[in-house]
N, C-alpha and C. Protein backbone atom coordinates (compact mmCIF):
# COMPACT_ATOMS: atom_id res chain seq x y z
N UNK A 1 8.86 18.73 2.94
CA UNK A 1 7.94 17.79 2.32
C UNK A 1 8.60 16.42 2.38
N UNK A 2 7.85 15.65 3.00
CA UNK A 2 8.06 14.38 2.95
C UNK A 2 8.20 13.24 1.51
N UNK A 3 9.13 12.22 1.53
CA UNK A 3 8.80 11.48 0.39
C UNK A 3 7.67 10.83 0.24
N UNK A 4 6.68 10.44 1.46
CA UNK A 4 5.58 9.49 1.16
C UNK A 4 4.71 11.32 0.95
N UNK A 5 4.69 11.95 0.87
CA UNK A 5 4.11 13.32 0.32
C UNK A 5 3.89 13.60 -0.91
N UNK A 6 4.86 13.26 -1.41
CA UNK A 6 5.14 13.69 -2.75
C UNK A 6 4.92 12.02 -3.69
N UNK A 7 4.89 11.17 -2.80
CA UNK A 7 4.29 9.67 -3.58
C UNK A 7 2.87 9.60 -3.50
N UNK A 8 1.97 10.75 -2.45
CA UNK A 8 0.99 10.69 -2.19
C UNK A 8 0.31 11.67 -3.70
N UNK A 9 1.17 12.70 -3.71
CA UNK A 9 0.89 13.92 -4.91
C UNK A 9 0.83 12.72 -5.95
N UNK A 10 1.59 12.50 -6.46
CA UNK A 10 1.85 11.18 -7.34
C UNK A 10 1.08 10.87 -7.99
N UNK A 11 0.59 10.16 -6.77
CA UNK A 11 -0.74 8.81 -6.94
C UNK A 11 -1.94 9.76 -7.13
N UNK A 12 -2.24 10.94 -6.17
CA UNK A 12 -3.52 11.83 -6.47
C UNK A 12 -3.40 12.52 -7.96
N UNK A 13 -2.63 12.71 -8.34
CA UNK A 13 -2.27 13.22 -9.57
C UNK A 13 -2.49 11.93 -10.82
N UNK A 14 -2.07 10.89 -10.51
CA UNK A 14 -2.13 9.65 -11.45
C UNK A 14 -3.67 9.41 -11.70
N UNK A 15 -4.41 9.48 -10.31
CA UNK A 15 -5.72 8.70 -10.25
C UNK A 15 -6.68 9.93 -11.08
N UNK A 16 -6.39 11.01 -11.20
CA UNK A 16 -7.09 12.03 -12.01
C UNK A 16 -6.48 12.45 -13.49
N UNK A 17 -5.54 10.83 -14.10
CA UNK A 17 -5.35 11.00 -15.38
C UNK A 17 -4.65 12.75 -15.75
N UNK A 18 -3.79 13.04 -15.11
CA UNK A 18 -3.45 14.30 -15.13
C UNK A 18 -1.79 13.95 -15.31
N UNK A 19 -1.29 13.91 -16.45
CA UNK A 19 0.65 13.80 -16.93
C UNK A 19 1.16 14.76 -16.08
N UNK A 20 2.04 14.14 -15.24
CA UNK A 20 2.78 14.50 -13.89
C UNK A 20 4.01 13.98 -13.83
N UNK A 21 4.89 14.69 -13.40
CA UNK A 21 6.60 14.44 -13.27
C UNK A 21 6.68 15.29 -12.17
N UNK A 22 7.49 15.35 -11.29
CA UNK A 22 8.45 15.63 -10.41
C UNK A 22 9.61 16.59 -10.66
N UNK A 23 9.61 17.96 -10.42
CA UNK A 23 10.88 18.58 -10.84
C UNK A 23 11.10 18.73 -12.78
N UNK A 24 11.14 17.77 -13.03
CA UNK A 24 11.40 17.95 -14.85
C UNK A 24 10.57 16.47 -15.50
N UNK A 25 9.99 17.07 -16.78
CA UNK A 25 9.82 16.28 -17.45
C UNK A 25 10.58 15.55 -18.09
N UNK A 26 10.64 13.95 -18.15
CA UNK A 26 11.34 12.98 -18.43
C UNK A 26 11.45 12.17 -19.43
N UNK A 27 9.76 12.25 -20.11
CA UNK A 27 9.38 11.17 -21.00
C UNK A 27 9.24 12.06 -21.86
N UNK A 28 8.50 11.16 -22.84
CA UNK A 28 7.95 11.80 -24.21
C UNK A 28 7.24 12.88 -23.91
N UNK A 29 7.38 13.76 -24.94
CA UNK A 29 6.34 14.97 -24.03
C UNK A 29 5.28 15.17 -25.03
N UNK A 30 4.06 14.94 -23.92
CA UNK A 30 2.05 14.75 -24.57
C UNK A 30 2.15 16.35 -24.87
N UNK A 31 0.83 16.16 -25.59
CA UNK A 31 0.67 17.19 -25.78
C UNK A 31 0.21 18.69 -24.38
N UNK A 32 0.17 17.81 -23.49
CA UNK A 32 -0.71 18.60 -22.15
C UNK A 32 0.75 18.12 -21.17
N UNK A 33 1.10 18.49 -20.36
CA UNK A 33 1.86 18.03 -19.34
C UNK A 33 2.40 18.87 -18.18
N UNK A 34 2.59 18.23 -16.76
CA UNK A 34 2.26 18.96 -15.71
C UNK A 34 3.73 18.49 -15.02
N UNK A 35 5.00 19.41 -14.34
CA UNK A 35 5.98 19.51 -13.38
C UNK A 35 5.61 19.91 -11.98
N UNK A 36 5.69 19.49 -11.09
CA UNK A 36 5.69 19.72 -9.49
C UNK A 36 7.11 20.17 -8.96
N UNK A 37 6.81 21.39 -8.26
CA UNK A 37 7.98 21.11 -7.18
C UNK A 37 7.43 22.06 -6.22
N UNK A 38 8.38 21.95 -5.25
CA UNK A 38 7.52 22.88 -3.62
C UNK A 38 8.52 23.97 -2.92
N UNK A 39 8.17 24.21 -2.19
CA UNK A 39 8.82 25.81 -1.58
C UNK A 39 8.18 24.89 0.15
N UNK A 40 9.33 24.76 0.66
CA UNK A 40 8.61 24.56 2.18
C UNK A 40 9.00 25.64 2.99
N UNK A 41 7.67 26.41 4.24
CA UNK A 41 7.27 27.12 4.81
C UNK A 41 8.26 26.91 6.12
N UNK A 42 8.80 27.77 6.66
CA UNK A 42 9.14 27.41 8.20
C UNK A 42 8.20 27.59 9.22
N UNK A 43 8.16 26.66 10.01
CA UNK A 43 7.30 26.16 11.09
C UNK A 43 7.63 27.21 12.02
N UNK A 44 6.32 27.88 12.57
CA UNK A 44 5.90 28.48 13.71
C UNK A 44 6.15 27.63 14.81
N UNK A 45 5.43 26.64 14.97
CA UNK A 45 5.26 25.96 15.85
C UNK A 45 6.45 24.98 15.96
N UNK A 46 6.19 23.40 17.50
CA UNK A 46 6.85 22.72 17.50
C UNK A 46 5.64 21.55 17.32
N UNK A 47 4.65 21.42 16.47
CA UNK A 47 3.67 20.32 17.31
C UNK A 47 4.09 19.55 15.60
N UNK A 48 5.25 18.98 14.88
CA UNK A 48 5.35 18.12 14.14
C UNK A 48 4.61 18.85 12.91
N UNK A 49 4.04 19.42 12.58
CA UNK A 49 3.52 19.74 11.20
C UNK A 49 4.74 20.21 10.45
N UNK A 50 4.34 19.90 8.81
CA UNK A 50 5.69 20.23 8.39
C UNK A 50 4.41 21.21 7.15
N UNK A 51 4.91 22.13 6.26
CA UNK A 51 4.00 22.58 5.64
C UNK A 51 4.99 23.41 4.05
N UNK A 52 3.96 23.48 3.19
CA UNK A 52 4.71 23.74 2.12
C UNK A 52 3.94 24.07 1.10
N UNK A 53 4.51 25.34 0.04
CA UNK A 53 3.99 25.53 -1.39
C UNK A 53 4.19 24.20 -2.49
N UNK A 54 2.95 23.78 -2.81
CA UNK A 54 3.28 23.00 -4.07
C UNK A 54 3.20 23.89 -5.04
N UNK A 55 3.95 23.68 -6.49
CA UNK A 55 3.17 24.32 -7.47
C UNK A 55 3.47 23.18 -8.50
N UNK A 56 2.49 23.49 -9.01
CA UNK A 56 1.97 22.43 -10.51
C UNK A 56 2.40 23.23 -11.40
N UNK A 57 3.04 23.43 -12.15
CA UNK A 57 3.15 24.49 -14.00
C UNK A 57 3.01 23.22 -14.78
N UNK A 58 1.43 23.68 -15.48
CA UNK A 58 1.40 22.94 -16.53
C UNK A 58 1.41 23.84 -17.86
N UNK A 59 1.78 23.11 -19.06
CA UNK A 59 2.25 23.66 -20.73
C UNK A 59 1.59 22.15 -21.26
N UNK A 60 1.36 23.02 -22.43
CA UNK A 60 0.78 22.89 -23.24
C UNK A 60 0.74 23.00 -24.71
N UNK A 61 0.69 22.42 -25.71
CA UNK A 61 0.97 22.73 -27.18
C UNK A 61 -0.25 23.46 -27.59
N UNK A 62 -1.32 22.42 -26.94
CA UNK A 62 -2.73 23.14 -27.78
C UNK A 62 -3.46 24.57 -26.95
N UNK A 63 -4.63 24.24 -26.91
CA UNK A 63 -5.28 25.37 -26.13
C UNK A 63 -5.42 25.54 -24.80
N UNK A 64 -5.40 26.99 -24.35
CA UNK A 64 -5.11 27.00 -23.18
C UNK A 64 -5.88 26.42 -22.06
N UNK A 65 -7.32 26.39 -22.85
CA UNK A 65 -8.25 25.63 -22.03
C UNK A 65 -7.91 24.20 -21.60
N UNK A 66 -6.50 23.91 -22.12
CA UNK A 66 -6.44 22.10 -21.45
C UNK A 66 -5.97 22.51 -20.01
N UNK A 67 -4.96 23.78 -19.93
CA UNK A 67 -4.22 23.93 -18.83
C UNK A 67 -5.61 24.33 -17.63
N UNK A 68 -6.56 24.71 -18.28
CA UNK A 68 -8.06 25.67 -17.72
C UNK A 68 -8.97 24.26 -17.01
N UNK A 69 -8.64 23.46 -17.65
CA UNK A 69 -9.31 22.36 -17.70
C UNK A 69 -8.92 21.28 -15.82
N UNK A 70 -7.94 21.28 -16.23
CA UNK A 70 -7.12 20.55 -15.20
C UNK A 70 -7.12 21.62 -14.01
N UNK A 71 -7.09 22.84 -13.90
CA UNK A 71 -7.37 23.81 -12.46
C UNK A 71 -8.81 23.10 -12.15
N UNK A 72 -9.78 23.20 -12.53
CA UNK A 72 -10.75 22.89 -12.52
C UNK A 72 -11.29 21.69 -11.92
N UNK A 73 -10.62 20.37 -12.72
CA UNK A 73 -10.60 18.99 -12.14
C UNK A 73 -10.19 19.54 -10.37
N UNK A 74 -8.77 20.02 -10.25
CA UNK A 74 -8.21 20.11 -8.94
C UNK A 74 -8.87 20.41 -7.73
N UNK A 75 -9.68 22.10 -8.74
CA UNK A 75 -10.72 22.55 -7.65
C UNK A 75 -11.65 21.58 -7.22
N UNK A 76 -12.05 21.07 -7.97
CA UNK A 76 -13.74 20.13 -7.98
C UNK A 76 -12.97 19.21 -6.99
N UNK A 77 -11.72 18.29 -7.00
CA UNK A 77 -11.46 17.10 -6.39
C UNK A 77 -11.19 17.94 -4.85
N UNK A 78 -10.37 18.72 -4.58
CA UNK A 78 -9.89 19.23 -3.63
C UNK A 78 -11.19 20.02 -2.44
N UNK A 79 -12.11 20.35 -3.27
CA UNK A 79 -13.16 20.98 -2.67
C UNK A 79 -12.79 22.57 -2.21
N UNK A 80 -13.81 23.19 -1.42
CA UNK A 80 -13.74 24.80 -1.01
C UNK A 80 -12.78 24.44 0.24
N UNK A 81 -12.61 23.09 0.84
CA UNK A 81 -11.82 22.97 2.19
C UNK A 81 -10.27 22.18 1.91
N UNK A 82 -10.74 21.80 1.06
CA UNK A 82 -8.87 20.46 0.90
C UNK A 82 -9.63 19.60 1.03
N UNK A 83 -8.19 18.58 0.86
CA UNK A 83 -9.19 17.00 1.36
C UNK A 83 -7.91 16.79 2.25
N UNK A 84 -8.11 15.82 3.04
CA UNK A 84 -7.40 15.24 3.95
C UNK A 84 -7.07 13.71 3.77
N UNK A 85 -6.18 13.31 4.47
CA UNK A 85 -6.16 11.64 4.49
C UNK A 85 -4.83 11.03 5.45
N UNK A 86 -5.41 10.13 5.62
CA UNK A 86 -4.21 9.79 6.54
C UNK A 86 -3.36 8.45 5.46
N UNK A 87 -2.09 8.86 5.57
CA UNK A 87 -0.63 7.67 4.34
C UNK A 87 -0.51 6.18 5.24
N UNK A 88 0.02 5.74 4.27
CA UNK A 88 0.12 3.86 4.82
C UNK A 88 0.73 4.54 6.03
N UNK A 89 1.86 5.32 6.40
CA UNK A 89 2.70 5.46 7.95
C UNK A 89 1.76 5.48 8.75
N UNK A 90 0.77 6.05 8.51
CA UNK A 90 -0.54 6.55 9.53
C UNK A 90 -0.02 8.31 9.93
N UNK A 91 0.74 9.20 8.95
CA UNK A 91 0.92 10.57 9.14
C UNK A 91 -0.19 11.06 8.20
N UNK A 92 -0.71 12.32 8.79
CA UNK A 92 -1.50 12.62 8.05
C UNK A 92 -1.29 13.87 7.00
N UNK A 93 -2.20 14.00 6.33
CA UNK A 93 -2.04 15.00 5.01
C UNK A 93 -3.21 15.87 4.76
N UNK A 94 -2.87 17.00 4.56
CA UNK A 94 -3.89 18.23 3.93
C UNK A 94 -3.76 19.03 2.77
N UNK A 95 -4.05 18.63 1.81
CA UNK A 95 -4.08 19.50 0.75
C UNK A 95 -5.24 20.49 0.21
N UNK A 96 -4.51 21.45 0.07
CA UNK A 96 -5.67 22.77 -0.28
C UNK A 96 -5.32 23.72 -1.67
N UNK A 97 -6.10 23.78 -2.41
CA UNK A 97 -6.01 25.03 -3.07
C UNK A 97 -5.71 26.11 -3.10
N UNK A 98 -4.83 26.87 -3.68
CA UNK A 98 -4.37 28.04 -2.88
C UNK A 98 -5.12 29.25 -4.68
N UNK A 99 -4.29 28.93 -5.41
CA UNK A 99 -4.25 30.21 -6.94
C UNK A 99 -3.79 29.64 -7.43
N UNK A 100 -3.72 30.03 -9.22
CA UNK A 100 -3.59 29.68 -10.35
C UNK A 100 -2.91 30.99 -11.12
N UNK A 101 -2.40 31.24 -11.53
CA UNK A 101 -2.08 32.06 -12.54
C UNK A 101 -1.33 32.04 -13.84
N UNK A 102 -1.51 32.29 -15.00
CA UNK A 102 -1.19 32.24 -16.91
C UNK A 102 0.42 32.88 -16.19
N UNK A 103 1.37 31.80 -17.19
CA UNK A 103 3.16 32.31 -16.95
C UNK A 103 3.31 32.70 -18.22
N UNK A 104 3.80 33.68 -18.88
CA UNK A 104 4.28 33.85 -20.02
C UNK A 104 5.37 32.59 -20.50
N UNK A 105 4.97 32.54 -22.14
CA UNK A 105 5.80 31.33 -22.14
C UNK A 105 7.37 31.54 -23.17
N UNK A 106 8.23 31.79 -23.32
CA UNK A 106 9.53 32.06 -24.12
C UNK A 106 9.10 31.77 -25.80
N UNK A 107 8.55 30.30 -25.23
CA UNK A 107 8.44 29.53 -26.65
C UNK A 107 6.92 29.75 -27.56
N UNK A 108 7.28 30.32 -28.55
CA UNK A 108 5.78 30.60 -29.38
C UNK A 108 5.02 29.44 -29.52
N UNK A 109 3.55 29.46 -29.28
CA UNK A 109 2.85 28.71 -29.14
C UNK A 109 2.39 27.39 -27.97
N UNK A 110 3.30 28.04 -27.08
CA UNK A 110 3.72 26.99 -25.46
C UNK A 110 2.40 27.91 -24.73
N UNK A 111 1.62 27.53 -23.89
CA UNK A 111 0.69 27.92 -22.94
C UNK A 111 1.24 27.33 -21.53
N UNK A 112 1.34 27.95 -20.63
CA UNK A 112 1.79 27.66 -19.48
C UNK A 112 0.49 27.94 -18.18
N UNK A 113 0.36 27.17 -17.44
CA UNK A 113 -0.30 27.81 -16.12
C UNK A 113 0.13 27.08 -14.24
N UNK A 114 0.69 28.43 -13.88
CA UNK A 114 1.36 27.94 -12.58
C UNK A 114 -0.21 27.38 -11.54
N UNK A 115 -0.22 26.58 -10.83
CA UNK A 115 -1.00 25.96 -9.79
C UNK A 115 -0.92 25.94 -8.42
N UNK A 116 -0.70 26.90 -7.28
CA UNK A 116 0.14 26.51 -5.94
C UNK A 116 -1.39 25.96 -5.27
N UNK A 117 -0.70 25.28 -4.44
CA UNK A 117 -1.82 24.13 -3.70
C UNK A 117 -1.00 24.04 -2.53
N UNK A 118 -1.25 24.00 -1.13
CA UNK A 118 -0.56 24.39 0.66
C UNK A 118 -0.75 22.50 0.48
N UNK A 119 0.58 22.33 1.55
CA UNK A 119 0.38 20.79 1.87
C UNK A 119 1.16 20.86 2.90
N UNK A 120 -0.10 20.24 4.06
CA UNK A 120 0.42 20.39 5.62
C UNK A 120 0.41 18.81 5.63
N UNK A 121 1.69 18.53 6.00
CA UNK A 121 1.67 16.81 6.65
C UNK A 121 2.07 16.85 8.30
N UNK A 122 1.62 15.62 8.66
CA UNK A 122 1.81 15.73 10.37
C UNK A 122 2.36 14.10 10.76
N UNK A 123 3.65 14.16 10.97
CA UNK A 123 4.38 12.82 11.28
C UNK A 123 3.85 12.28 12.64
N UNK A 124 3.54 11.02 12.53
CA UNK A 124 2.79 10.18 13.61
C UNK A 124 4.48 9.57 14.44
C-alpha cells in the first residue's frame, strides 16, 4: 500500500465524518472511533498493481448500532462494485467492500466491529 493510498483512505474517511486514525488511536478518544491498518496480498502478476486487505475496527462506548451505522455509510458510498478514482500522481485506485464482522471486546462495555475493504492501486 502506497502512502498517497492511505492519504487517499484518509481523506475518504474524513469526507464521510467517520473518526479515523492510522494504526492507533492518538487523540482524545469520541465516543465512536475507527483504526486502519492493511495486510498486503502478493502479486500474481507483473502488470504494476499492488493490492491489499484494509481493515477498519471500529469501538465504541455506546451502542453497537454506531459501529452498524458506519458499515452501512461504507456500503452505500462504496456501492455493490467499489468506487474507483484516479490520485493527484495520476495512479489509480479501487476500493471494494469485502465483510464486516462483531470482535469480542476484553473491556466491558467496549463494542467492536472489524471492516475489511480490498484496495487495488496501479502506479502510472
Amino acid at each position: 500500500m502506497t502512502t498517497e493510498g492511505l492519504n487517499y483512505i484518509n481523506n475518504l474517511l474524513e469526507s464521510l465524518n467517520i473518526p479515523y486514525e492510522f494504526m492507533e488511536w492518538t487523540s482524545d478518544i469520541p465516543e465512536t472511533y475507527w483504526v486502519g491498518e492493511y495486510q498486503e496480498i502478493e502479486p500474481l502478476n507483473e502488470d504494476g498493481m499492488e493490492e491489499c486487505n484494509f481493515i477498519l475496527t471500529g469501538n465504541t462506548k455506546g451502542s453497537f448500532l454506531n459501529l452498524e451505522t458506519v458499515k452501512e455509510l461504507l456500503k452505500d458510498t462504496l456501492g455493490c462494485d467499489g468506487m474507483t478514482d484516479i490520485m493527484k500522481s495520476g495512479s489509480g485506485i479501487a476500493i471494494m467492500y469485502v465483510t464486516a464482522y462483531p470482535v469480542p471486546s476484553v473491556e466491558f462495555g467496549i463494542h467492536r466491529l472489524e471492516i475489511t475493504l480490498r484496495i487495488k492501486e496501479w502506479k502510472v
